[in-house]
PDB file of N, CA and C in Angstrom:
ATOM      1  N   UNK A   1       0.840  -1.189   0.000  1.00  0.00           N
ATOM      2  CA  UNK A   1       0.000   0.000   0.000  1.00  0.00           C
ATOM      3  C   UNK A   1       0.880   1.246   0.000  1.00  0.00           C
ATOM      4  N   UNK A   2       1.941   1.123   0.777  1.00  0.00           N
ATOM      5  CA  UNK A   2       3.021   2.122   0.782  1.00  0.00           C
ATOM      6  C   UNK A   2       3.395   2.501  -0.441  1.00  0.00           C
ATOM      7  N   UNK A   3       3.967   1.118  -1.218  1.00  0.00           N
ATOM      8  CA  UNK A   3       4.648   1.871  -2.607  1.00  0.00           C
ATOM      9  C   UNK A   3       3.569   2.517  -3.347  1.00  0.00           C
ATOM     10  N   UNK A   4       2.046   1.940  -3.633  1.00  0.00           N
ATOM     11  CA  UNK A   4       1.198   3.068  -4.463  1.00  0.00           C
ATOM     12  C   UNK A   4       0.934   3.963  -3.753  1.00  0.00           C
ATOM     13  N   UNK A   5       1.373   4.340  -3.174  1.00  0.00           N
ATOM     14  CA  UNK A   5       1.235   5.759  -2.150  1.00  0.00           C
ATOM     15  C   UNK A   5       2.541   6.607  -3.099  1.00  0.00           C
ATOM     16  N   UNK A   6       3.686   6.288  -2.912  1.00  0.00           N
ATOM     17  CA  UNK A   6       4.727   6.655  -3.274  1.00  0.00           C
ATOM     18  C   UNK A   6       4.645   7.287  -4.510  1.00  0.00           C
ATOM     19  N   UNK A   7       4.151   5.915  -5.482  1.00  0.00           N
ATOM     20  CA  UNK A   7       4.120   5.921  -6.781  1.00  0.00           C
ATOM     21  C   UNK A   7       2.961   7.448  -7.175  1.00  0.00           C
ATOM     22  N   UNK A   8       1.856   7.441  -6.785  1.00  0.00           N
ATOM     23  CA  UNK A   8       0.808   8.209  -6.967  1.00  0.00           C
ATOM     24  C   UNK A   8       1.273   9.522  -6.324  1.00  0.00           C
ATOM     25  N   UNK A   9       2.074   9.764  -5.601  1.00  0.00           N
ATOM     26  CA  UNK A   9       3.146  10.863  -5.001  1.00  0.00           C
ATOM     27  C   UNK A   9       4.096  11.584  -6.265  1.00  0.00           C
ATOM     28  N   UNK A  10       4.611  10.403  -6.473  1.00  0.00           N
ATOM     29  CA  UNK A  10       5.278  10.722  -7.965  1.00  0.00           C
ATOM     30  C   UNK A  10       4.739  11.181  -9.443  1.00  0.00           C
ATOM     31  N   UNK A  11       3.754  10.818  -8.951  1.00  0.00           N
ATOM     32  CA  UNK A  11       3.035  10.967 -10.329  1.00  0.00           C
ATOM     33  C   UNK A  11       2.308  12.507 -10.225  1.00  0.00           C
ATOM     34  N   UNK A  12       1.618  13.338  -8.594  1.00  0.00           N
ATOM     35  CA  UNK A  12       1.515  14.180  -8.602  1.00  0.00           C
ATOM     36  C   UNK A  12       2.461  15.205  -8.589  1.00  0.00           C
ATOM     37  N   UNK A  13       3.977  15.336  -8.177  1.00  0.00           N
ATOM     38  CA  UNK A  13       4.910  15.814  -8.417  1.00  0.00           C
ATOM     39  C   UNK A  13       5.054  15.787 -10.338  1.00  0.00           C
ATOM     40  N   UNK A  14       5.222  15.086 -11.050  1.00  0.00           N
ATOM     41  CA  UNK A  14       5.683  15.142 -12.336  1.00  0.00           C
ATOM     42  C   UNK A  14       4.151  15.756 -12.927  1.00  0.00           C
ATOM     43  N   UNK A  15       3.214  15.794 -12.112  1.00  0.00           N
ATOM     44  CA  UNK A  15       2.239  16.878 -13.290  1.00  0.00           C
ATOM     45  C   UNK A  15       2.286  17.970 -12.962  1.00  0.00           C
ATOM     46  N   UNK A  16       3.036  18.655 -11.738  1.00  0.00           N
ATOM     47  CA  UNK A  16       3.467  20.020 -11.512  1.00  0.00           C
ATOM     48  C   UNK A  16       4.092  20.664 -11.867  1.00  0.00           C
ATOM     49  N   UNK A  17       6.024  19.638 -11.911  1.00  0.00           N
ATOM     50  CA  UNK A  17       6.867  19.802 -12.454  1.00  0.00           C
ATOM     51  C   UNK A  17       7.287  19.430 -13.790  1.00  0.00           C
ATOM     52  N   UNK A  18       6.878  19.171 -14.432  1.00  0.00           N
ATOM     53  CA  UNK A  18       6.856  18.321 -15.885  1.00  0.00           C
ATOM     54  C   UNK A  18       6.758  19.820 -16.832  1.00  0.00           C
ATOM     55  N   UNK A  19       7.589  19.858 -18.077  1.00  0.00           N
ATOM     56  CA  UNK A  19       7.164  21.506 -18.874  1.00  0.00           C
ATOM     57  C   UNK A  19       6.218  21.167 -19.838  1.00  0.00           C
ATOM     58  N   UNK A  20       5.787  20.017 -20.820  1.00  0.00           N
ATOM     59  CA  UNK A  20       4.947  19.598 -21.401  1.00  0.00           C
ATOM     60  C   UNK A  20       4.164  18.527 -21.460  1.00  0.00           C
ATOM     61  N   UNK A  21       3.227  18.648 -22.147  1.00  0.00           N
ATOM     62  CA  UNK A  21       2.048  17.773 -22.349  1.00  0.00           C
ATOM     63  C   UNK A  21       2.511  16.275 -22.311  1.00  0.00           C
ATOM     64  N   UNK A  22       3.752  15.958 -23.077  1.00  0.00           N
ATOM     65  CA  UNK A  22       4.029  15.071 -23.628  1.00  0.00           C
ATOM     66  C   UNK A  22       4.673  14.143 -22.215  1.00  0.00           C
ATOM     67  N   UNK A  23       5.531  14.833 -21.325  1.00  0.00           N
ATOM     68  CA  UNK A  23       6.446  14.188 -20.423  1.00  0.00           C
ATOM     69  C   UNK A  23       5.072  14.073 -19.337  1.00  0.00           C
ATOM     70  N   UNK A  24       4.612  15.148 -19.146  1.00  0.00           N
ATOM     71  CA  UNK A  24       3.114  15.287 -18.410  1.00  0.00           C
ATOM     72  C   UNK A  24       2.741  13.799 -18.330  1.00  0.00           C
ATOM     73  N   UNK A  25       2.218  13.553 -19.674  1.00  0.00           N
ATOM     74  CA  UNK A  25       1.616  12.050 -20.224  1.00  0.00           C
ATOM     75  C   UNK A  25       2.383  11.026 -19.323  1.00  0.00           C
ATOM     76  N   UNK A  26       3.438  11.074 -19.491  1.00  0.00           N
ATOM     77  CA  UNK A  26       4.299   9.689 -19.068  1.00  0.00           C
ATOM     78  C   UNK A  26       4.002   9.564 -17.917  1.00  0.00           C
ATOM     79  N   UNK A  27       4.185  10.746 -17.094  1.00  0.00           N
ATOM     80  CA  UNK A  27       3.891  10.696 -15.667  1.00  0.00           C
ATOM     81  C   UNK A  27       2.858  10.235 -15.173  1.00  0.00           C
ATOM     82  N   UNK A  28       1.861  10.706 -15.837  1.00  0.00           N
ATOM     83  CA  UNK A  28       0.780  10.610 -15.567  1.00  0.00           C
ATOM     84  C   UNK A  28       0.034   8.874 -15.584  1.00  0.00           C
ATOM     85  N   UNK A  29       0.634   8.360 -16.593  1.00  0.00           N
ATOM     86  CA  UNK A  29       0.246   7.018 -17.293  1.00  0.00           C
ATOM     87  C   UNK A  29       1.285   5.946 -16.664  1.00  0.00           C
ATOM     88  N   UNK A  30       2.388   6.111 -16.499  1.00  0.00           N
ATOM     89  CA  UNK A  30       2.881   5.064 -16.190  1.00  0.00           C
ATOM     90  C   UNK A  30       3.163   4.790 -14.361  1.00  0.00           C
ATOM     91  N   UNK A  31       3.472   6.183 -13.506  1.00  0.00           N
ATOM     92  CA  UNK A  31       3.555   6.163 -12.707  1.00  0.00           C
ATOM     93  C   UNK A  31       2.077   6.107 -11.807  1.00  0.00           C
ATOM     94  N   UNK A  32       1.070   6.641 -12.584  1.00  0.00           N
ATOM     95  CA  UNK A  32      -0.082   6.403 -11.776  1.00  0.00           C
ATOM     96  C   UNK A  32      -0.568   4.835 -11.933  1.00  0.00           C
ATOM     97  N   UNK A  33      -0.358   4.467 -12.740  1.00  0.00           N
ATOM     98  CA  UNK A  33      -0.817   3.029 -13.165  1.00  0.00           C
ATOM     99  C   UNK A  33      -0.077   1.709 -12.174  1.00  0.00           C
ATOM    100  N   UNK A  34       1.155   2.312 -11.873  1.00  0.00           N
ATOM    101  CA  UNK A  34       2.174   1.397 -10.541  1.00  0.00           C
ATOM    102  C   UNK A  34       1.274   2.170  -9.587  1.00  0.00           C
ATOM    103  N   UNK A  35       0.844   3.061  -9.301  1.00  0.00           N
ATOM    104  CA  UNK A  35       0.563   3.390  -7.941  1.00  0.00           C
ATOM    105  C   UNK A  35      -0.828   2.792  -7.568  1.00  0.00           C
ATOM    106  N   UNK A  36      -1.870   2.881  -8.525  1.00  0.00           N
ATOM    107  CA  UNK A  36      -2.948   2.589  -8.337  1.00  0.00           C
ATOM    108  C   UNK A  36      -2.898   1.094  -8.299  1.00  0.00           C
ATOM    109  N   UNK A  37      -2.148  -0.004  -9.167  1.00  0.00           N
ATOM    110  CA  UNK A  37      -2.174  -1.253  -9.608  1.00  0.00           C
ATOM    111  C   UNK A  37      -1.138  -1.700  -7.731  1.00  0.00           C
ATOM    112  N   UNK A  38      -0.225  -1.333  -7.429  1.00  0.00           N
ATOM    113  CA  UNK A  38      -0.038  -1.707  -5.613  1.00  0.00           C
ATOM    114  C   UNK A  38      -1.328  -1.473  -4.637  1.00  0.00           C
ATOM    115  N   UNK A  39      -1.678  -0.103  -4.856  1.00  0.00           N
ATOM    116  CA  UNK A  39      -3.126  -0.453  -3.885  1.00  0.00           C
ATOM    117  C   UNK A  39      -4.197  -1.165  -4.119  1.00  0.00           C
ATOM    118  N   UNK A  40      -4.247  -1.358  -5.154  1.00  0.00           N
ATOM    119  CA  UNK A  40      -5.503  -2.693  -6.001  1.00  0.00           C
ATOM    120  C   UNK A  40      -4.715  -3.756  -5.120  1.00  0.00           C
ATOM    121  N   UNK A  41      -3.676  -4.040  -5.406  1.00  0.00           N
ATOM    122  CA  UNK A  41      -2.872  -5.175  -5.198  1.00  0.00           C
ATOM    123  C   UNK A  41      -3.334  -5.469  -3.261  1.00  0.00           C
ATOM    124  N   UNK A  42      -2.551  -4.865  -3.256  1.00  0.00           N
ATOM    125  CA  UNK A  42      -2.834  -4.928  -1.248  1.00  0.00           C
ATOM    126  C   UNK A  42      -4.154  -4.591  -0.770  1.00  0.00           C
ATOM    127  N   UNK A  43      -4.723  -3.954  -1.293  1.00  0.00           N
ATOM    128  CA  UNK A  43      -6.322  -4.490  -1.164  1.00  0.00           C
ATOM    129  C   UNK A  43      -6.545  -5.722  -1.371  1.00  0.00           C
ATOM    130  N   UNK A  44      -6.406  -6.452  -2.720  1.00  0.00           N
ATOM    131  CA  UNK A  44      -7.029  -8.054  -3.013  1.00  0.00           C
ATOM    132  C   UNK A  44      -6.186  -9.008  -1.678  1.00  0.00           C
ATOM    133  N   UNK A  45      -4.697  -8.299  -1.948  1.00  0.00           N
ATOM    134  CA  UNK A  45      -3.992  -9.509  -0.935  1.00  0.00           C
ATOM    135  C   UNK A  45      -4.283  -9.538   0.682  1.00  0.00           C
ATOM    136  N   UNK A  46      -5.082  -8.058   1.576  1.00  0.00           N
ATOM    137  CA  UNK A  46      -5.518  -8.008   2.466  1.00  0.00           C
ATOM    138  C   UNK A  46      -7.124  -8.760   2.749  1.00  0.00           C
ATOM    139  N   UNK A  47      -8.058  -8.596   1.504  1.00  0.00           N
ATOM    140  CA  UNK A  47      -9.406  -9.379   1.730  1.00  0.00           C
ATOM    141  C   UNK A  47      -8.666 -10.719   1.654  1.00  0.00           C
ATOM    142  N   UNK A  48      -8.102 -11.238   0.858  1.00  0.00           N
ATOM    143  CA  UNK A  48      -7.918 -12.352   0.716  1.00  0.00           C
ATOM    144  C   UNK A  48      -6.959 -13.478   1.780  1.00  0.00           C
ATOM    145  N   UNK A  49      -5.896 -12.741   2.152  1.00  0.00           N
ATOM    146  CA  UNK A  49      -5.408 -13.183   3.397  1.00  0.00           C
ATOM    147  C   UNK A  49      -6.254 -13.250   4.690  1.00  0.00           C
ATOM    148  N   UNK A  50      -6.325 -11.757   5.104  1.00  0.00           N
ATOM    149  CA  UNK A  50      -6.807 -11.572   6.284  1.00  0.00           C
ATOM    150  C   UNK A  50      -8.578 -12.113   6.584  1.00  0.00           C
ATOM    151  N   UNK A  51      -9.400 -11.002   5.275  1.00  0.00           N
ATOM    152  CA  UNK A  51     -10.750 -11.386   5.640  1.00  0.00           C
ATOM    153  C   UNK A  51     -11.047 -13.175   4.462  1.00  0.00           C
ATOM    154  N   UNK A  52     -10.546 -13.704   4.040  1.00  0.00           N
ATOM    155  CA  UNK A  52     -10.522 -14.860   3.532  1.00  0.00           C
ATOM    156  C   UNK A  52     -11.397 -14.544   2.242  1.00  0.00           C
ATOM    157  N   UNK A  53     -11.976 -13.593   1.771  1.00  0.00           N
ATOM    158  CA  UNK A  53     -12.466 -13.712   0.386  1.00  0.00           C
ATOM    159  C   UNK A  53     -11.259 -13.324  -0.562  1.00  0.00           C
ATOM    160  N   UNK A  54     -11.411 -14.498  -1.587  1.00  0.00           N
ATOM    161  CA  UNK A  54     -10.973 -14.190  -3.183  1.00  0.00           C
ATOM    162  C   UNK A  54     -12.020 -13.430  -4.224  1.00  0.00           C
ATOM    163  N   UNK A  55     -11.593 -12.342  -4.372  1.00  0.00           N
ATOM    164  CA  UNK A  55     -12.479 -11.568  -5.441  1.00  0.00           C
ATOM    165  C   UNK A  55     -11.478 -11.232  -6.720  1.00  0.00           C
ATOM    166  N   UNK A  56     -12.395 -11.988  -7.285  1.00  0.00           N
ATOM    167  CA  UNK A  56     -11.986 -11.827  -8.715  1.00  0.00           C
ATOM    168  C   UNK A  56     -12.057 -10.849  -9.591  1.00  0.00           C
ATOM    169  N   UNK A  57     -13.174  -9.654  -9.353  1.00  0.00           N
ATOM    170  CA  UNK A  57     -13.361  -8.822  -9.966  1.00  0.00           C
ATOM    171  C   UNK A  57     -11.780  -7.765  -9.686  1.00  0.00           C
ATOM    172  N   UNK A  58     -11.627  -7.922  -8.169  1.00  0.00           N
ATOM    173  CA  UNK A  58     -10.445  -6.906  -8.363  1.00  0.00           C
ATOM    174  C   UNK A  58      -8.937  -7.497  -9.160  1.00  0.00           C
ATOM    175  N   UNK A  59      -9.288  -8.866  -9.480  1.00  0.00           N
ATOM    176  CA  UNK A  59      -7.984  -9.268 -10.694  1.00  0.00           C
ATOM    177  C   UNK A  59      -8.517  -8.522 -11.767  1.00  0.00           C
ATOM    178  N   UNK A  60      -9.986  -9.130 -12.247  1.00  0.00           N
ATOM    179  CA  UNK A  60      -9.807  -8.188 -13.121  1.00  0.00           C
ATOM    180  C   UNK A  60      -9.812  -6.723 -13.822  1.00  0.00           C
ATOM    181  N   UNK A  61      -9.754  -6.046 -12.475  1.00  0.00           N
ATOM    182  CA  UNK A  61      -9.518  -4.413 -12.599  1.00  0.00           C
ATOM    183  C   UNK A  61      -8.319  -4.320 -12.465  1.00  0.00           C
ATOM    184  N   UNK A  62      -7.489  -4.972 -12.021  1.00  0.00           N
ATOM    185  CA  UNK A  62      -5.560  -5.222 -11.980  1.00  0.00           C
ATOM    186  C   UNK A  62      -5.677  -4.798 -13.385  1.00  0.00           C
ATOM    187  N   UNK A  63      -5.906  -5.940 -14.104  1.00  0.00           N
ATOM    188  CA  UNK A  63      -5.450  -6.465 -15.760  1.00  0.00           C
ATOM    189  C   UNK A  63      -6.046  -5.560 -16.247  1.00  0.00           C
ATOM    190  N   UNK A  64      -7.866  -5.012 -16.162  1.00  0.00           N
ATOM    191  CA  UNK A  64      -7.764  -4.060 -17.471  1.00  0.00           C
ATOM    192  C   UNK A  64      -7.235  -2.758 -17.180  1.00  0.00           C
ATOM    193  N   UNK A  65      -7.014  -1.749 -15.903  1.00  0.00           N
ATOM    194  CA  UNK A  65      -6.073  -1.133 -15.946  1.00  0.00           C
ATOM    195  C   UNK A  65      -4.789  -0.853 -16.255  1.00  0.00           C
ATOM    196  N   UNK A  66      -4.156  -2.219 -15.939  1.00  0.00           N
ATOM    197  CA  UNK A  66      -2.484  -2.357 -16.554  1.00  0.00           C
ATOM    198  C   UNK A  66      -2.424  -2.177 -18.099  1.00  0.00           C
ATOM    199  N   UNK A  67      -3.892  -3.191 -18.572  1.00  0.00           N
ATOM    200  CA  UNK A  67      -3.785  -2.708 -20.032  1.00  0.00           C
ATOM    201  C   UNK A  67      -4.084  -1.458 -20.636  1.00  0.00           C
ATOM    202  N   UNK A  68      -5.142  -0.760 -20.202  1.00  0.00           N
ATOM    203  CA  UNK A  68      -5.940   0.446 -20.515  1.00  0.00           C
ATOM    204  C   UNK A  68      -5.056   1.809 -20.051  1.00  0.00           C
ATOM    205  N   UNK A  69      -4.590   2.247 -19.106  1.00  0.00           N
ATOM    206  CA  UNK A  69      -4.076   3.063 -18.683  1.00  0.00           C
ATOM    207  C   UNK A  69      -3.088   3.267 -19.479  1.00  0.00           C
ATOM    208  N   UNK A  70      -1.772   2.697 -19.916  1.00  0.00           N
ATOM    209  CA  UNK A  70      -0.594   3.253 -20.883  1.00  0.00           C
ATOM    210  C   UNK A  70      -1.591   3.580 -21.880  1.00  0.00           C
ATOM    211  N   UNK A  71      -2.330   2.736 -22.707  1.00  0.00           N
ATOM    212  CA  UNK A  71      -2.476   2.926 -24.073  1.00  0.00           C
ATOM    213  C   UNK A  71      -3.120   3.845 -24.371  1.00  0.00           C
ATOM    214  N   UNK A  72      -3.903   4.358 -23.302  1.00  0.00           N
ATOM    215  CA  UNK A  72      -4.651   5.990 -23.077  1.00  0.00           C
ATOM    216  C   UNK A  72      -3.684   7.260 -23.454  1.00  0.00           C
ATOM    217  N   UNK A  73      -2.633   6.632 -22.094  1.00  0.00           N
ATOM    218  CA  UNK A  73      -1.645   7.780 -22.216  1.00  0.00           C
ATOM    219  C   UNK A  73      -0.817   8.056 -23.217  1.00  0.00           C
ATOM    220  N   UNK A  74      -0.591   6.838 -24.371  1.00  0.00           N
ATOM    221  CA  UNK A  74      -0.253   7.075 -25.782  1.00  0.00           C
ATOM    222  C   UNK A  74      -1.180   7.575 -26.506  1.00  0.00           C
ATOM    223  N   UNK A  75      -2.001   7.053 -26.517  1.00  0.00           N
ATOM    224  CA  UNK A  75      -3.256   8.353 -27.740  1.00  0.00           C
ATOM    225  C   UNK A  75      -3.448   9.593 -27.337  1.00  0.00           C
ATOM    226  N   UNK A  76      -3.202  10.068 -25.838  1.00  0.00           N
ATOM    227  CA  UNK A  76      -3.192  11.268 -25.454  1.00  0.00           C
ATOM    228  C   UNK A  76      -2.232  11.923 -26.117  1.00  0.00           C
ATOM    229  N   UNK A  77      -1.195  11.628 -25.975  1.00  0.00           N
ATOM    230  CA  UNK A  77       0.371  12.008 -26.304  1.00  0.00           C
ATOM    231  C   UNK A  77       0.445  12.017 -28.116  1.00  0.00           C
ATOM    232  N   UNK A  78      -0.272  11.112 -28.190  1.00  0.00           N
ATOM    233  CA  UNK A  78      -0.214  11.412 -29.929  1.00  0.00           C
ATOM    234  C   UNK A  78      -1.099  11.946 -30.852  1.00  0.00           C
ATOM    235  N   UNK A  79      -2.159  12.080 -29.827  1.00  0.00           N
ATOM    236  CA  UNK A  79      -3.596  13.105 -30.537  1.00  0.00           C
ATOM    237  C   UNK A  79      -2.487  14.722 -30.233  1.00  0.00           C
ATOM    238  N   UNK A  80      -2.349  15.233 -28.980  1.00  0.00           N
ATOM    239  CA  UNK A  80      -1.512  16.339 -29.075  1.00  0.00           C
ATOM    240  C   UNK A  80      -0.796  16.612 -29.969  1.00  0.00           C
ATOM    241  N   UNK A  81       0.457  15.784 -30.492  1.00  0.00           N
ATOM    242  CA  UNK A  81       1.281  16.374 -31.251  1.00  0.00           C
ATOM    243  C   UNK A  81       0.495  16.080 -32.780  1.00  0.00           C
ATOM    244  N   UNK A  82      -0.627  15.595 -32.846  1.00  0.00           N
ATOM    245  CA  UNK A  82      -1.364  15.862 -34.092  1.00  0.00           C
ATOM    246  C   UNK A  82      -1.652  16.792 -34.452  1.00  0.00           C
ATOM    247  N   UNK A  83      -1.854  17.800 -33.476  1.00  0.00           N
ATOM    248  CA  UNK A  83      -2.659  18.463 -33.017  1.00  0.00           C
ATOM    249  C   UNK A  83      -1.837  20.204 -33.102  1.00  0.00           C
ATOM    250  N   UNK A  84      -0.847  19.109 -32.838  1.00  0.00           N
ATOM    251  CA  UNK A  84       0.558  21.000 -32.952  1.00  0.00           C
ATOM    252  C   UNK A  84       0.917  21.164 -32.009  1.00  0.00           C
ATOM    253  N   UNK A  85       0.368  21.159 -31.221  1.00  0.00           N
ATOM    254  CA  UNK A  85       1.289  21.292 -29.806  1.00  0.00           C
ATOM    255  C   UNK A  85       2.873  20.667 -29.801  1.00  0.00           C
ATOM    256  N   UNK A  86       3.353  21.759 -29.438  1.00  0.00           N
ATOM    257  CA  UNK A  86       4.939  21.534 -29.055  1.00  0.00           C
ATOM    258  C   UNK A  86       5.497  20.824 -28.029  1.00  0.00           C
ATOM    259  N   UNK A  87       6.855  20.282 -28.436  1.00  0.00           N
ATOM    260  CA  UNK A  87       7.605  19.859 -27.668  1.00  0.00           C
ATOM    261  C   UNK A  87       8.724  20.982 -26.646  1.00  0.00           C
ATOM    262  N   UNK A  88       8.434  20.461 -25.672  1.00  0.00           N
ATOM    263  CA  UNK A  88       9.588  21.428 -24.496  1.00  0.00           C
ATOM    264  C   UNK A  88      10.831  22.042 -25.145  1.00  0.00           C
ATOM    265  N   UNK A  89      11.222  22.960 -24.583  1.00  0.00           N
ATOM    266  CA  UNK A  89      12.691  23.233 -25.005  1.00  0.00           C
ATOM    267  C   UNK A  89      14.091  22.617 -24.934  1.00  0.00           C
ATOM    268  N   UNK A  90      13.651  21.684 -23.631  1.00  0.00           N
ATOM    269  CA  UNK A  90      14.635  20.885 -23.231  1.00  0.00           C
ATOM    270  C   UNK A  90      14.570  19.277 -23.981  1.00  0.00           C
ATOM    271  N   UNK A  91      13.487  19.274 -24.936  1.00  0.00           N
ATOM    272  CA  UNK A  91      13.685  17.860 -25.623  1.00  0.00           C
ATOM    273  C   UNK A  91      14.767  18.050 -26.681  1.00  0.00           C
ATOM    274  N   UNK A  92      15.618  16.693 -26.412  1.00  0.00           N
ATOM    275  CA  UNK A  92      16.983  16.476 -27.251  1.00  0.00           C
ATOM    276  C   UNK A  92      16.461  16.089 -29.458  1.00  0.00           C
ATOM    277  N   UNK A  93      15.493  14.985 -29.207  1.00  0.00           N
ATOM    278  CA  UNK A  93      15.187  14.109 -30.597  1.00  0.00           C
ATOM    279  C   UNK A  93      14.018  14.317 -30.673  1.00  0.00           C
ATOM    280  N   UNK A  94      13.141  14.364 -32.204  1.00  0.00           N
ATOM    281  CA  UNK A  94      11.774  14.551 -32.022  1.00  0.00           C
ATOM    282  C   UNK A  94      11.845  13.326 -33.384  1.00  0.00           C
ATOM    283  N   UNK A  95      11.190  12.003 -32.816  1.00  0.00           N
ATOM    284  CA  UNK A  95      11.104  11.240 -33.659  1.00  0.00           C
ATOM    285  C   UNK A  95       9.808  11.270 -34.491  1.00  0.00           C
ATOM    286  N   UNK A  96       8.639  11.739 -34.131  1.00  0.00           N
ATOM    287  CA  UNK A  96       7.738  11.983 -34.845  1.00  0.00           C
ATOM    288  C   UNK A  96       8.041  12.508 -36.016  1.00  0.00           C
ATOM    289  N   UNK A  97       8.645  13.732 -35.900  1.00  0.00           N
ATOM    290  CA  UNK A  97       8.891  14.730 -36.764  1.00  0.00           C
ATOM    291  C   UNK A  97       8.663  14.146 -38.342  1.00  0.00           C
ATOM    292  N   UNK A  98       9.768  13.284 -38.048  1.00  0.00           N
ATOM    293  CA  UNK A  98      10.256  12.897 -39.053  1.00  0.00           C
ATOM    294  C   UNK A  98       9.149  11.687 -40.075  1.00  0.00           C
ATOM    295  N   UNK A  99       8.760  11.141 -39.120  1.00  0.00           N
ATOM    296  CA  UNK A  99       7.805  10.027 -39.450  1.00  0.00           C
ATOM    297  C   UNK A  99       6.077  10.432 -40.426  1.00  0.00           C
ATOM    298  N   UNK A 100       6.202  11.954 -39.147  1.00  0.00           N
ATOM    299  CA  UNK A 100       4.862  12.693 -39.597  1.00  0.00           C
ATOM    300  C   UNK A 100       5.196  13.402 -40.814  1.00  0.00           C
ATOM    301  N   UNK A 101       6.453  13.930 -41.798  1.00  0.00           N
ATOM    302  CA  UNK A 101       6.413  14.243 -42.454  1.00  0.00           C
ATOM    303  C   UNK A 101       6.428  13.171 -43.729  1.00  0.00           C
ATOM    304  N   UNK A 102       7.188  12.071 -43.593  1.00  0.00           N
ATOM    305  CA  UNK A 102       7.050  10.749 -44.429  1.00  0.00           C
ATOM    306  C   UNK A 102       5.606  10.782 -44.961  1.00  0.00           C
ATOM    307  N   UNK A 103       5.026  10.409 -44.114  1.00  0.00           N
ATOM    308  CA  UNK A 103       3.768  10.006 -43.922  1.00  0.00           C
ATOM    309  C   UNK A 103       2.566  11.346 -44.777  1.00  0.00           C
ATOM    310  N   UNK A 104       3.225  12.501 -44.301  1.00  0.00           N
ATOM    311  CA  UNK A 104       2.332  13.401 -45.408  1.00  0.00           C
ATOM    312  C   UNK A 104       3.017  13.251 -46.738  1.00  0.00           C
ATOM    313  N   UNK A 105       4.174  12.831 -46.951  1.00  0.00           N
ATOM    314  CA  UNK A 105       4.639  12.900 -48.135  1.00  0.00           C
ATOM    315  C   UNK A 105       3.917  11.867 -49.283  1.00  0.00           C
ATOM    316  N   UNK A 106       3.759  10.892 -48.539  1.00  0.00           N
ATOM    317  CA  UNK A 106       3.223   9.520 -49.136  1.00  0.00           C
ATOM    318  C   UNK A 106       1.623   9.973 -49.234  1.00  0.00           C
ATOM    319  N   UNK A 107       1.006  10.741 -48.456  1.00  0.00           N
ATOM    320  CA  UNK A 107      -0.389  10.891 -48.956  1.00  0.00           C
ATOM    321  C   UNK A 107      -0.240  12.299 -49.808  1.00  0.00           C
ATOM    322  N   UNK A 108       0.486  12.876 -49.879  1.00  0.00           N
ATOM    323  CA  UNK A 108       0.570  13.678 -51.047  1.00  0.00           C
ATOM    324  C   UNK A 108       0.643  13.004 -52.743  1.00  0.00           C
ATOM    325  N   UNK A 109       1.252  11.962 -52.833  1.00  0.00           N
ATOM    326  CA  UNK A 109       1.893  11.074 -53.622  1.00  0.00           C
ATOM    327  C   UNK A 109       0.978  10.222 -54.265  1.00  0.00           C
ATOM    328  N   UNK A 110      -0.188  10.096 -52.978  1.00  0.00           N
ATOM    329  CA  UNK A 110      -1.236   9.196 -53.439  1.00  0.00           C
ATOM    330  C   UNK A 110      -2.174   9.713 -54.355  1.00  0.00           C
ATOM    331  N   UNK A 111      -2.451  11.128 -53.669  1.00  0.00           N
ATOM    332  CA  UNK A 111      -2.693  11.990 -54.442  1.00  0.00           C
ATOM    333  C   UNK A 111      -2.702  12.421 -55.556  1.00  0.00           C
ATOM    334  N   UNK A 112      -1.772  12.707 -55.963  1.00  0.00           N
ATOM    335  CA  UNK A 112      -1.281  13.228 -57.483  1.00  0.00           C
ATOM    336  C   UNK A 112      -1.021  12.224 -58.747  1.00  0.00           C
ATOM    337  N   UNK A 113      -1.165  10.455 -58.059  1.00  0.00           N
ATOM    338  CA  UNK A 113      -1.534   9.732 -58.651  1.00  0.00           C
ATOM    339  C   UNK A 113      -2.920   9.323 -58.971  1.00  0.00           C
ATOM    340  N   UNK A 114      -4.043   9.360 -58.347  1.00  0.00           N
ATOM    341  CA  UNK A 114      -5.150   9.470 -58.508  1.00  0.00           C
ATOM    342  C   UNK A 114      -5.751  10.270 -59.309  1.00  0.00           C
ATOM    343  N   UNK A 115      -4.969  11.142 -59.355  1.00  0.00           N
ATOM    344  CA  UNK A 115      -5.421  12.591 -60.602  1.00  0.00           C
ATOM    345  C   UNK A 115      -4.921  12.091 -62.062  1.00  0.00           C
TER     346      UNK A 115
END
């Protein structure tokens, strides 16, 4: 219970301190997802030890959170920079960049063949 305490600690620190949307995201998605997925955790392992019920439903809120939560925080992160929103000043590589311009190039291409 401690570490998703920690974790969810961390995760409110990096949406304060974080300069963009994008690092925002990470924080937000990966560190809340450890924090919340330990207190799920020590919840199931406290009913289940101590008060003797196995509940299954909270396995499966483990699993579809573990799954659901990143993949959120990637479509978040990539609807934005669809979108225009910038990258920080302090980012080193912008791999999109490059990919997103490919990618208009080739539907330009498709284009002018169709005509």
């Amino acid at each position: 219970m401690s570490t998703g305490v920690v974790f969810s600690l961390v995760t409110a620190l990096g949406l304060i301190r974080l300069p963009d949307v994008y690092t925002r995201t990470h924080a937000s998605s990966k560190s809340s997802t450890l924090g919340v997925l330990c207190v799920l955790l020590a919840t199931f392992i406290h009913f289940w030890l101590v008060e003797g019920i196995f509940n299954t439903q909270m396995i499966i809120a483990i699993a579809f959170l573990f799954i659901t939560a990143p993949v959120g925080g990637h479509l978040i992160g990539r609807a934005a920079y669809m979108s225009g929103i910038k990258v920080a000043e302090e980012t080193v590589r912008d791999d999109m960049e490059d990919a997103l311009a490919e990618q208009k190039k080739k539907l330009m291409d498709n284009k002018t063949t169709e005509q």
